[in-house]
Protein backbone atom coordinates (compact mmCIF):
# COMPACT_ATOMS: atom_id res chain seq x y z
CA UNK A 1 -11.43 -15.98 -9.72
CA UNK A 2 -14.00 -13.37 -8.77
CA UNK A 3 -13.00 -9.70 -8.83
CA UNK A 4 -13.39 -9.88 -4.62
CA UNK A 5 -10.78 -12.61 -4.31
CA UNK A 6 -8.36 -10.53 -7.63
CA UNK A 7 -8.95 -7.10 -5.64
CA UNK A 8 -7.58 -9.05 -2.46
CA UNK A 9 -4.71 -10.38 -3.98
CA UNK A 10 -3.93 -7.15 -5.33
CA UNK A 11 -4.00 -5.71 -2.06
CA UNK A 12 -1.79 -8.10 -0.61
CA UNK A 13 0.74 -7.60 -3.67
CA UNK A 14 0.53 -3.74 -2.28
CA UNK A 15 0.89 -4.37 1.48
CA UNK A 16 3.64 -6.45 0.59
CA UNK A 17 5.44 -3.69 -1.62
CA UNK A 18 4.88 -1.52 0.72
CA UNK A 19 6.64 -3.42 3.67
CA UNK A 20 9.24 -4.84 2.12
CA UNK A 21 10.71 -1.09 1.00
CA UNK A 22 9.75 -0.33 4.51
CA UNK A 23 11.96 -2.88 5.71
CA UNK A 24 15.02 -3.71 3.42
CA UNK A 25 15.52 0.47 3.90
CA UNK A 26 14.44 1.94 0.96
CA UNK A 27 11.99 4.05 3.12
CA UNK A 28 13.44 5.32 6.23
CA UNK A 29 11.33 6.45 9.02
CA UNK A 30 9.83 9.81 8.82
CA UNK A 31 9.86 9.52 4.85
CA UNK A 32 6.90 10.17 2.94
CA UNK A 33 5.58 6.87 1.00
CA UNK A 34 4.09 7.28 -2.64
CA UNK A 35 0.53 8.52 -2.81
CA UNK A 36 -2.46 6.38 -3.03
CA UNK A 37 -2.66 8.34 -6.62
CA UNK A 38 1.25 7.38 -7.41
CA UNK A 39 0.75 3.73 -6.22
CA UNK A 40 -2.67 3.19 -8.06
CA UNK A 41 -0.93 4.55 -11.83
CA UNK A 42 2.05 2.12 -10.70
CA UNK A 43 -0.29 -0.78 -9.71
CA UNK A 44 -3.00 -0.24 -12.29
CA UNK A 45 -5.89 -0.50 -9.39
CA UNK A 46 -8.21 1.32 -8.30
CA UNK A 47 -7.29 3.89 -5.43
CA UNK A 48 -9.78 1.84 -3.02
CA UNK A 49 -7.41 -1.06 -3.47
CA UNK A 50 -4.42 0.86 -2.57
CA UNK A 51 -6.35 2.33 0.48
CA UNK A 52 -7.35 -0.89 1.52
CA UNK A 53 -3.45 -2.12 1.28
CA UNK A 54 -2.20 1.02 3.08
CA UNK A 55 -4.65 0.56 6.03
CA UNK A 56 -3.62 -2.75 6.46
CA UNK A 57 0.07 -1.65 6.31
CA UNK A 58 -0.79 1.09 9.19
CA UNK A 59 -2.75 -1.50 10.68
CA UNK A 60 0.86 -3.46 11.41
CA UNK A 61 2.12 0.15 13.04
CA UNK A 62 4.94 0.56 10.14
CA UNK A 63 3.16 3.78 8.60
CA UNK A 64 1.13 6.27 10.01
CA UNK A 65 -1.42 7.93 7.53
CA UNK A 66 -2.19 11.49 7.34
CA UNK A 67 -4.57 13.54 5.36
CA UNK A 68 -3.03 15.38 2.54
């Protein structure tokens, strides 16, 4: 496995997190998601691997991202 294809599984692992406590309720609209910083300590990736998940989570309309 090259560190391309582990980075994108990774990311997928994320994206999934990320929707399924989107969408069994654990993360009700409005609420604030972790941080790229809190998710890439409780991952152990890098923080362009939990941007990369996130945009592709926002990409699906169930977050919006903001700056700070």
């Amino acid at each position: 496995m090259t560190n391309a294809d582990r980075s994108t599984g990774l990311r997928s692992q994320i994206s999934r997190y990320v929707v399924d406590q989107i969408l069994r309720g654990a993360w009700a609209p409005g609420d604030r998601i972790p941080s790229e910083q809190a998710l890439t300590v409780q991952f152990g990736v890098s923080r362009m691997t939990v941007h990369h998940a996130l945009r592709d989570v926002a990409a699906r309309g169930l977050v919006v991202r903001r700056a700070g």
